[in-house]
N, C-alpha and C. Protein backbone atom coordinates (compact mmCIF):
# COMPACT_ATOMS: atom_id res chain seq x y z
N UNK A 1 3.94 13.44 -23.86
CA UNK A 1 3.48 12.30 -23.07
C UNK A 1 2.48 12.80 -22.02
N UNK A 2 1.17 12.31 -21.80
CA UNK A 2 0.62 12.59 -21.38
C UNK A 2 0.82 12.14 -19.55
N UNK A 3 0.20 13.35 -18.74
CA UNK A 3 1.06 13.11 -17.36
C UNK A 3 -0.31 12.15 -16.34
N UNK A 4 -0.12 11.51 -15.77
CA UNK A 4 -0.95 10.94 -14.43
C UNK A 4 -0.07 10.82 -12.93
N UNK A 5 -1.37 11.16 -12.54
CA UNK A 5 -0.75 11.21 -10.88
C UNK A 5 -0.77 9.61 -10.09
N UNK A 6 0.24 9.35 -9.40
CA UNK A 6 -0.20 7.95 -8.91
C UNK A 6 -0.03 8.32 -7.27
N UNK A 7 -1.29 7.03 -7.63
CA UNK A 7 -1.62 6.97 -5.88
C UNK A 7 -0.64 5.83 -4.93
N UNK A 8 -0.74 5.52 -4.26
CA UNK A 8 -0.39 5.06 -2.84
C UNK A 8 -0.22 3.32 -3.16
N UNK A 9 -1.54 3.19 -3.29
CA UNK A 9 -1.89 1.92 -4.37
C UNK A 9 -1.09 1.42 -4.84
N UNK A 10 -0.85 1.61 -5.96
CA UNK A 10 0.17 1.46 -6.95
C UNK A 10 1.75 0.98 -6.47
N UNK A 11 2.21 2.23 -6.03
CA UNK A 11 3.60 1.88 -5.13
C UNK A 11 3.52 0.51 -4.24
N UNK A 12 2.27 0.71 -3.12
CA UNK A 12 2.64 -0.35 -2.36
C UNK A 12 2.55 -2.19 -3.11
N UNK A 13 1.64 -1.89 -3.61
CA UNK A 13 1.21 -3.52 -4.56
C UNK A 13 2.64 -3.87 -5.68
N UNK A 14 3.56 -2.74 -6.05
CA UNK A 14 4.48 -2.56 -6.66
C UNK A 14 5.63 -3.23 -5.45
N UNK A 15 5.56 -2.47 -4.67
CA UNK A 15 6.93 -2.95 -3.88
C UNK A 15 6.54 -4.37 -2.67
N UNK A 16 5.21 -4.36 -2.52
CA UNK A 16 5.35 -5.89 -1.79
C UNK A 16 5.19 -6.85 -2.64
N UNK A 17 4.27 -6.38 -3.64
CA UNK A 17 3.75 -8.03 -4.65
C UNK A 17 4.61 -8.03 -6.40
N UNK A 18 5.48 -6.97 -5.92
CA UNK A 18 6.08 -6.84 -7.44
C UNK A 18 5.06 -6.72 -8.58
N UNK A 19 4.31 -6.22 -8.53
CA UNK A 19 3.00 -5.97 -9.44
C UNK A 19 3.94 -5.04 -10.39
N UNK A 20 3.07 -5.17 -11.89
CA UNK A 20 4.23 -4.60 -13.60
C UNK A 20 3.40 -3.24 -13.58
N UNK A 21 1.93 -2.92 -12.48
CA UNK A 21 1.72 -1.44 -13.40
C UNK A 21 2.35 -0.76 -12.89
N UNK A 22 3.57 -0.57 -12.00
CA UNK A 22 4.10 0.89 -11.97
C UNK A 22 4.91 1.33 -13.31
N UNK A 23 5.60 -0.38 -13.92
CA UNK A 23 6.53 -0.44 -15.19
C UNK A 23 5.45 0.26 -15.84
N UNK A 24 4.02 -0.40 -16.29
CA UNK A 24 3.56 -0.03 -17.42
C UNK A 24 3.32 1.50 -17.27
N UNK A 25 3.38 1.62 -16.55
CA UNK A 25 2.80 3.37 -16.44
C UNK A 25 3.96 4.28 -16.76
N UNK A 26 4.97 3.84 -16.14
CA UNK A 26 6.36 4.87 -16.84
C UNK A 26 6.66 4.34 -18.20
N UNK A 27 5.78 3.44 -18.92
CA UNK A 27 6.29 3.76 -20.30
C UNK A 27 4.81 3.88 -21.02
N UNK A 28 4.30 4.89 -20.61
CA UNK A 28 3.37 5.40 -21.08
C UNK A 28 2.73 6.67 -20.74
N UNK A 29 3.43 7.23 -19.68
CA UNK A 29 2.66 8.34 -18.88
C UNK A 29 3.85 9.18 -18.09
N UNK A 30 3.98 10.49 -17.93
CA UNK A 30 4.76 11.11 -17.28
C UNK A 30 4.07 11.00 -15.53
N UNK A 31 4.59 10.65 -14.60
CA UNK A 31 4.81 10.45 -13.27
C UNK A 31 4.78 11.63 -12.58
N UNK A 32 3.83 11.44 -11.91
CA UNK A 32 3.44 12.46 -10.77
C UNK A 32 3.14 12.50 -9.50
N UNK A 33 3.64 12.56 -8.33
CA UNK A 33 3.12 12.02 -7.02
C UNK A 33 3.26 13.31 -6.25
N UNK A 34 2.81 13.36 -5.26
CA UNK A 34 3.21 14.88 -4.11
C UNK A 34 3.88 13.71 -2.65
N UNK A 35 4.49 14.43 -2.19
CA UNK A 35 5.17 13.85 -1.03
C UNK A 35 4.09 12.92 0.07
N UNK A 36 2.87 13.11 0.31
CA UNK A 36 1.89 12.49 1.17
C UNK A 36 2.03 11.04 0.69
N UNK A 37 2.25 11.07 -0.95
CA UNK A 37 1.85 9.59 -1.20
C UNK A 37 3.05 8.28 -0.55
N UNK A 38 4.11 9.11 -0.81
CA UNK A 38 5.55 8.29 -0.28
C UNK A 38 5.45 7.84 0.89
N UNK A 39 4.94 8.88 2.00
CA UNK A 39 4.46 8.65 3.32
C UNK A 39 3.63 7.51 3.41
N UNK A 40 2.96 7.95 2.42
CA UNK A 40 1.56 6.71 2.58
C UNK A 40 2.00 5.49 2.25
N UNK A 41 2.78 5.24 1.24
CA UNK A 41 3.12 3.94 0.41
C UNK A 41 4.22 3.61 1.59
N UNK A 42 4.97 3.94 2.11
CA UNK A 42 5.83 3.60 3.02
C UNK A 42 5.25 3.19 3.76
N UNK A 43 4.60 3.75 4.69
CA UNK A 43 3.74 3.25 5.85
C UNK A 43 2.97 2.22 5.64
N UNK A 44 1.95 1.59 4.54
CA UNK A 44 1.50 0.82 4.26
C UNK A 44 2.40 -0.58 3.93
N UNK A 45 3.43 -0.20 3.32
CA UNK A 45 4.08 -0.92 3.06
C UNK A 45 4.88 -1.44 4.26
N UNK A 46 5.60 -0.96 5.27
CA UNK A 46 5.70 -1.51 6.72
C UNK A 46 4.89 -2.13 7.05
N UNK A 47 3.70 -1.77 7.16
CA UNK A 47 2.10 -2.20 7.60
C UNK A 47 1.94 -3.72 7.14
N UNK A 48 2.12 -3.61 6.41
CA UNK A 48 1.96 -5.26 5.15
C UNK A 48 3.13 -6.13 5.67
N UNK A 49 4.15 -5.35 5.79
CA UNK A 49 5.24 -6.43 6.61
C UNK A 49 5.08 -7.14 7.76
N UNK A 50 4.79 -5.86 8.50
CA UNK A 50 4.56 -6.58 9.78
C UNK A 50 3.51 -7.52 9.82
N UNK A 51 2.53 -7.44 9.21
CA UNK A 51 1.43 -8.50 8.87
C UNK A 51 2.13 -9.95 8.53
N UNK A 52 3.22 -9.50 7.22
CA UNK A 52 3.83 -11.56 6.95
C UNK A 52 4.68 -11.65 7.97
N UNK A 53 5.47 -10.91 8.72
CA UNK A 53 5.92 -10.77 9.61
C UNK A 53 5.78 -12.17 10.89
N UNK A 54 4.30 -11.36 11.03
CA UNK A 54 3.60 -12.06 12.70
C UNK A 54 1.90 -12.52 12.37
N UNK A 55 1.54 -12.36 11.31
CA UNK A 55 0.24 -12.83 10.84
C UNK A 55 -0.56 -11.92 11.00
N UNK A 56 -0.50 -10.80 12.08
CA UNK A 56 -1.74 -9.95 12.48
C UNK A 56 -0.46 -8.74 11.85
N UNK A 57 -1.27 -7.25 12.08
CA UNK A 57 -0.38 -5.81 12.40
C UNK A 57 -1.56 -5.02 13.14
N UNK A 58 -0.56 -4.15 13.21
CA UNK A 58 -1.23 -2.93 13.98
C UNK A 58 0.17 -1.81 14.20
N UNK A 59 -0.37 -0.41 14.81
CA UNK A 59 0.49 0.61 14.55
C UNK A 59 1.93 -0.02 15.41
N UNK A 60 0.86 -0.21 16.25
CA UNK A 60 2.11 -0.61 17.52
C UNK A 60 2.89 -1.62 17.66
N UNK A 61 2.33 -2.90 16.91
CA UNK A 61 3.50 -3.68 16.75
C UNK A 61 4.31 -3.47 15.67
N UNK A 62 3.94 -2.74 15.12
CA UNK A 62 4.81 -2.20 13.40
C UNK A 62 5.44 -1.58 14.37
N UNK A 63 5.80 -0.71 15.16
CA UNK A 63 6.47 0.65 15.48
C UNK A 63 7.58 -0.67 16.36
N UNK A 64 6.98 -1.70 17.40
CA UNK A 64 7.78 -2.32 18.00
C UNK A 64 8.49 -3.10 17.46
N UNK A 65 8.42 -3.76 16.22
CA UNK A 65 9.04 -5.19 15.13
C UNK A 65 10.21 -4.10 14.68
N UNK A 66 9.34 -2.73 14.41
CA UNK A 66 10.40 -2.17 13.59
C UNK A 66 11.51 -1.51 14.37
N UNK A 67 11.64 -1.62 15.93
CA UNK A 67 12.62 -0.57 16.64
C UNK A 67 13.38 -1.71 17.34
N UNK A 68 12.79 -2.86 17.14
CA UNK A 68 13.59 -4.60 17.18
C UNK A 68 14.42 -5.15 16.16
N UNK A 69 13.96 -5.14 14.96
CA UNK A 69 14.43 -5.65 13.95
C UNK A 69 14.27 -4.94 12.78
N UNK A 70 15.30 -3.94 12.79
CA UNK A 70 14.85 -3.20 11.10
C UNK A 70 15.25 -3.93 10.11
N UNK A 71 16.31 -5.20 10.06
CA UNK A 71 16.33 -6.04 8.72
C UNK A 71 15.13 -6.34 8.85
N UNK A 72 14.41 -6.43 9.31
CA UNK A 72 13.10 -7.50 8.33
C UNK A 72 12.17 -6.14 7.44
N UNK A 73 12.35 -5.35 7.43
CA UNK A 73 11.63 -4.27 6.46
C UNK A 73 12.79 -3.79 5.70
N UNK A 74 13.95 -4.98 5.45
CA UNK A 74 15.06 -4.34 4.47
C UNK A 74 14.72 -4.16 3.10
N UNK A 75 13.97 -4.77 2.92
CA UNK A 75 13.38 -4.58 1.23
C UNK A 75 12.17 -3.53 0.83
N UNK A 76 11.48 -3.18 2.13
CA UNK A 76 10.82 -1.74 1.95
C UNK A 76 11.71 -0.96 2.34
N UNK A 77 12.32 -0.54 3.34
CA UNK A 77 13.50 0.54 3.24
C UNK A 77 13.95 0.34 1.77
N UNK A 78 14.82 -0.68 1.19
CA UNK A 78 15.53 -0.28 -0.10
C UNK A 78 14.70 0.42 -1.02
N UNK A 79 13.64 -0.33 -1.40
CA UNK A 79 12.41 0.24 -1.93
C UNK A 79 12.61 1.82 -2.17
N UNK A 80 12.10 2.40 -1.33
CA UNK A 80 11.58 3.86 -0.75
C UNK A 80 13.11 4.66 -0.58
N UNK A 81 14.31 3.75 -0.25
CA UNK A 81 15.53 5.04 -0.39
C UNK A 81 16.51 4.39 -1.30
N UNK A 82 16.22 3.90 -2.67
CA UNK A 82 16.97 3.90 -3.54
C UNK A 82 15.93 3.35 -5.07
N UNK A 83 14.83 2.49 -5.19
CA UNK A 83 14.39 2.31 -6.10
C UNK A 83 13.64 3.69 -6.20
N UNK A 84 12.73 4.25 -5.40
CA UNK A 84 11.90 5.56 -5.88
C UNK A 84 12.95 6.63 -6.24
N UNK A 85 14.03 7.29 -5.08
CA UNK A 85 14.66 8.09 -5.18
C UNK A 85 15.48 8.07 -6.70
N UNK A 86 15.80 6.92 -7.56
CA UNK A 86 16.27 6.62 -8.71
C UNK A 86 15.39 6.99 -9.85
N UNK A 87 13.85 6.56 -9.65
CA UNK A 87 12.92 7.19 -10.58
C UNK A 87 12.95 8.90 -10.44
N UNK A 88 13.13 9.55 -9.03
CA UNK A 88 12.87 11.02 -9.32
C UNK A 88 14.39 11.54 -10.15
N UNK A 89 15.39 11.00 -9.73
CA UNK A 89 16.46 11.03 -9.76
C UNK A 89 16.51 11.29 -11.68
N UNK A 90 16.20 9.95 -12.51
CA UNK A 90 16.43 10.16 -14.21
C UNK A 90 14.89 10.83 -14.21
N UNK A 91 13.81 11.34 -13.51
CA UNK A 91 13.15 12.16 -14.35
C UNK A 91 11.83 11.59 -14.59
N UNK A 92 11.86 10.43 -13.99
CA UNK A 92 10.69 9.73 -14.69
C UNK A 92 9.59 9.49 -13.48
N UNK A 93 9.63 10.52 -12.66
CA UNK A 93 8.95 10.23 -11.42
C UNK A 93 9.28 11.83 -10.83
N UNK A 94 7.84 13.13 -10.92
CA UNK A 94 7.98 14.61 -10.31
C UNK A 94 7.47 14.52 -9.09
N UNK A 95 7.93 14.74 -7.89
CA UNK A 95 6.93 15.15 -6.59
C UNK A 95 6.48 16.53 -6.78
N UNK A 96 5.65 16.41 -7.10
CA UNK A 96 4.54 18.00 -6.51
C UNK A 96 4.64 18.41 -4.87
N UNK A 97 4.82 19.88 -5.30
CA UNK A 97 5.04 20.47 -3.81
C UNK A 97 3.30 20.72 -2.91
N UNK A 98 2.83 20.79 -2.07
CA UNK A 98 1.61 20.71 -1.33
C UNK A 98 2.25 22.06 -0.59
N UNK A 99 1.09 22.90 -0.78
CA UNK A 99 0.73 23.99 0.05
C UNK A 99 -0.43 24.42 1.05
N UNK A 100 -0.55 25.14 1.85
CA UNK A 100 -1.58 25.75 2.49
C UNK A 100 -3.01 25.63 1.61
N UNK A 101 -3.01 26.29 0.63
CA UNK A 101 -4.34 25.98 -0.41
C UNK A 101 -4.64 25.03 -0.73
N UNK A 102 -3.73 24.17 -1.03
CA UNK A 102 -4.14 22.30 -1.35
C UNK A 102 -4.65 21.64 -0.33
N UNK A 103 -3.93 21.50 1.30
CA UNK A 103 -4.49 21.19 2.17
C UNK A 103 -5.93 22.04 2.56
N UNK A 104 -6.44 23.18 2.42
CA UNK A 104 -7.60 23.63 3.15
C UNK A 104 -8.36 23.11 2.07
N UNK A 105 -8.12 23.22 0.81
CA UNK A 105 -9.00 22.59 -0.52
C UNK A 105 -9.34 21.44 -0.41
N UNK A 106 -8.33 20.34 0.20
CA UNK A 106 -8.67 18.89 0.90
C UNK A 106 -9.97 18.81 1.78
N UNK A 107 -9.93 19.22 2.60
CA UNK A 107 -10.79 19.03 3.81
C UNK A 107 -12.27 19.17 2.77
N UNK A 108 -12.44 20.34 1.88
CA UNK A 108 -13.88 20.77 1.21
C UNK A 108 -13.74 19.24 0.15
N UNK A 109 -13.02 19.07 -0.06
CA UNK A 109 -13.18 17.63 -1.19
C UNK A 109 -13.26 16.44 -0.72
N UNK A 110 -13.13 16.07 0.72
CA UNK A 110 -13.00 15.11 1.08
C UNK A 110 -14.90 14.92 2.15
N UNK A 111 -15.52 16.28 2.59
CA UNK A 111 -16.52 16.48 2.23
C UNK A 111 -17.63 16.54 1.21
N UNK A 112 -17.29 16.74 0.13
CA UNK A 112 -17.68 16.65 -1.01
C UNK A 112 -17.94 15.31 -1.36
N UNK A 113 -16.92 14.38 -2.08
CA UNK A 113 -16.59 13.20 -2.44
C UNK A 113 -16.43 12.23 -1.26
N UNK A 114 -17.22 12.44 -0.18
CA UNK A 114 -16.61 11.16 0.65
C UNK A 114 -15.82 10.68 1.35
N UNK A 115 -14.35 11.62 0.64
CA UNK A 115 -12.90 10.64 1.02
C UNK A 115 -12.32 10.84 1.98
N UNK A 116 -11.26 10.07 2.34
CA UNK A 116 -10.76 10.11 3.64
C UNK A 116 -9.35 11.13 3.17
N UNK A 117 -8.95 11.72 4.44
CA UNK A 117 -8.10 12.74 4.35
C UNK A 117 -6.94 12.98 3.09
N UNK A 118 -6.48 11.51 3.67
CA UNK A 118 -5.20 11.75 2.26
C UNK A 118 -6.10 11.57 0.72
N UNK A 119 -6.89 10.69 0.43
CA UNK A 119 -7.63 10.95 -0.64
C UNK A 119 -7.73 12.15 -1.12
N UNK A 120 -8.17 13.08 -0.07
CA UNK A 120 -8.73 14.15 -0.55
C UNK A 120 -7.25 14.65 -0.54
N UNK A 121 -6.59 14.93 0.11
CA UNK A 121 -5.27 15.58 -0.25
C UNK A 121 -4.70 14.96 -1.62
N UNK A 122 -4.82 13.79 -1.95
CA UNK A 122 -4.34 13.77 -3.65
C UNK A 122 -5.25 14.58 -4.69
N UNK A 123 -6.52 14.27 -4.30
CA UNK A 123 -7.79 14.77 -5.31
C UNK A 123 -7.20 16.76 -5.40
N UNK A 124 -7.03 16.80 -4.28
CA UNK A 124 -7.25 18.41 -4.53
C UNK A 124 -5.36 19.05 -4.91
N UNK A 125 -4.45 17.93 -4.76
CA UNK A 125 -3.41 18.00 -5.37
C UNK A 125 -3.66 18.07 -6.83
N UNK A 126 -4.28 16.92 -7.84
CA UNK A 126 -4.55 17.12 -8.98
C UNK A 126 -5.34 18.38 -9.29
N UNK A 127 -6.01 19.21 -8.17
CA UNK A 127 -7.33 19.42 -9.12
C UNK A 127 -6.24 20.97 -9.02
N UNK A 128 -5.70 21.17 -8.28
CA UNK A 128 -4.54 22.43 -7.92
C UNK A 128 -3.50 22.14 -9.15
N UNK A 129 -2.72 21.16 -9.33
CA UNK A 129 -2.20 20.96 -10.98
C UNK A 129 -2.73 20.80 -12.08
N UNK A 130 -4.02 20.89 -11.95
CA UNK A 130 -4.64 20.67 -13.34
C UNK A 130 -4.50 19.29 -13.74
N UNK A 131 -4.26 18.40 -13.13
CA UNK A 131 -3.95 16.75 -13.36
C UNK A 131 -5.17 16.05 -13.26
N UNK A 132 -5.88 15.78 -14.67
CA UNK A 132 -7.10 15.08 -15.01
C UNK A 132 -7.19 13.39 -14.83
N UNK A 133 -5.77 12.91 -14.72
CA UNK A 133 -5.58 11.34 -14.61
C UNK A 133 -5.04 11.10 -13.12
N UNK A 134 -5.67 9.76 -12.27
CA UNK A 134 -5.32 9.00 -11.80
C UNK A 134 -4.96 7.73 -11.83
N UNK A 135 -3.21 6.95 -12.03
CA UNK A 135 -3.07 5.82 -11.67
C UNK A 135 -3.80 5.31 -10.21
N UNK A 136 -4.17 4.40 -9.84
CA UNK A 136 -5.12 3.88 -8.31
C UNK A 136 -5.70 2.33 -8.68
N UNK A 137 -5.51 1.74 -7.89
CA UNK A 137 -6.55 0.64 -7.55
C UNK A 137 -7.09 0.89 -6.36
N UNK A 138 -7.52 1.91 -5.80
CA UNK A 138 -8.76 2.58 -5.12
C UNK A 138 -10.10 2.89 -5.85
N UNK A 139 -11.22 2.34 -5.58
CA UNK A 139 -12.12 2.49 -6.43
C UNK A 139 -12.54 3.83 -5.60
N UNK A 140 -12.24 4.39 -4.68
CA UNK A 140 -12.97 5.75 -3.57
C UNK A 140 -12.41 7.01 -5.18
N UNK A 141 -11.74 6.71 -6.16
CA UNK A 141 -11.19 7.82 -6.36
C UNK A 141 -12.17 7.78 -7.86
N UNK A 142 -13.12 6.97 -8.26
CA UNK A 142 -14.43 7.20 -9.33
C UNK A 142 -14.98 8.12 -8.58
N UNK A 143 -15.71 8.42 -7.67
CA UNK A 143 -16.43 9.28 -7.18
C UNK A 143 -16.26 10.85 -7.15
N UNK A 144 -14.88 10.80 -7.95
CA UNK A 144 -14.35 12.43 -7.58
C UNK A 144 -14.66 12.57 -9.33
N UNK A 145 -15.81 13.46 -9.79
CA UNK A 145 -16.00 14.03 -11.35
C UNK A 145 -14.61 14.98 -12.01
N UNK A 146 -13.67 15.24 -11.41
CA UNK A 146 -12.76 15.90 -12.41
C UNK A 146 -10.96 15.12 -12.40
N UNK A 147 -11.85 13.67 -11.87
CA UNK A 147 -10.32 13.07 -12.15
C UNK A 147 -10.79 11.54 -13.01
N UNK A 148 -10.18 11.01 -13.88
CA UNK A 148 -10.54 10.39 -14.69
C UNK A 148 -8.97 9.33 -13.97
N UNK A 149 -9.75 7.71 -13.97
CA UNK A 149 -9.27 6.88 -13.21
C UNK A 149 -8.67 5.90 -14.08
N UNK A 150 -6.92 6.03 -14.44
CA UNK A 150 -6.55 4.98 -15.69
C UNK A 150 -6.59 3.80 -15.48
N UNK A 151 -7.20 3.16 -16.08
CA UNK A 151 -7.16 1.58 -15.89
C UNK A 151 -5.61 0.68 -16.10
N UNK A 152 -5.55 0.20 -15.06
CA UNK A 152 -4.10 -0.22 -15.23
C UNK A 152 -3.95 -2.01 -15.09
C-alpha cells in the first residue's frame, strides 16, 4: 500500500465538518503524520470553535472560552484523545519522529518554496522520509517539486 503524509487540512475539515477524505485515504493509502501536524489540527480546530462559538476568534479568546468552558470544545478534545489516538493505536495512522535535521532543513525549504514554518516542517519531514505524497487541501504545498499533492 502505497504511503502519504497528511497534512493539518485534512484532520481539521475531518473533525469540524465531518468531511469522508480522511475515510477515503485510510482505505487507500498507509498514514503518515509527524507530531507538528496534531498540534496544528488541534489548535485549528479550537480556533474554528471558538469562531461558532462567539462569531469572531482569536488566540486570546480561544485561550479565555477555553479556561471558562472546556465542554464547548468537547467534541475536539474527543476528537484528538480518542478518535486519532485509535487510528495510531490499530496501525492505520504512523507519527514520524522530527529531529534537529528536519527542523534546520525546514527553515532552507520554507525559504526555498515560500512556506510558512510548519509547511516547511512537513515538506522537509517528507523529503527526510522519502515520502513523495501529500494528502492537503493547501494549495501552498504544489509549489514544493518533490512532493506530489493527492487529490482527495
Amino acid at each position: 500500500m502505497d504511503e502519504v503524509f497528511v497534512d493539518s487540512s485534512v484532520f481539521v475539515t475531518h473533525c469540524m465538518a465531518g468531511d469522508s477524505t480522511l475515510i477515503k485515504l485510510l482505505k487507500s493509502f498507509k498514514l503518515l503524520i509527524s507530531p507538528n501536524v496534531i498540534e496544528e489540527s488541534f489548535y485549528k480546530s479550537m480556533y474554528l470553535r471558538t469562531e461558532t462559538i462567539h462569531g469572531r476568534t482569536g488566540k486570546y479568546l480561544l485561550r479565555d472560552t477555553y479556561k471558562r468552558d472546556k465542554n464547548a470544545y468537547r467534541g475536539v478534545y474527543q476528537y484528538f484523545h480518542e478518535f486519532i489516538p485509535k487510528l495510531i493505536e490499530a496501525g492505520e495512522l504512523r507519527v514520524l519522529p522530527i529531529n534537529a535535521e528536519i527542523v534546520l532543513d525546514s527553515v532552507k525549504i520554507s525559504w526555498e518554496y515560500s512556506l510558512l514554518p510548519n509547511d516547511a516542517l512537513i515538506a522537509a519531514t517528507c523529503k527526510h522520509y522519502g515520502i513523495k505524497k501529500i494528502a492537503t487541501f493547501d494549495e501552498d504545498f504544489k509549489r514544493v517539486d518533490f512532493l506530489e499533492v493527492v487529490e482527495v
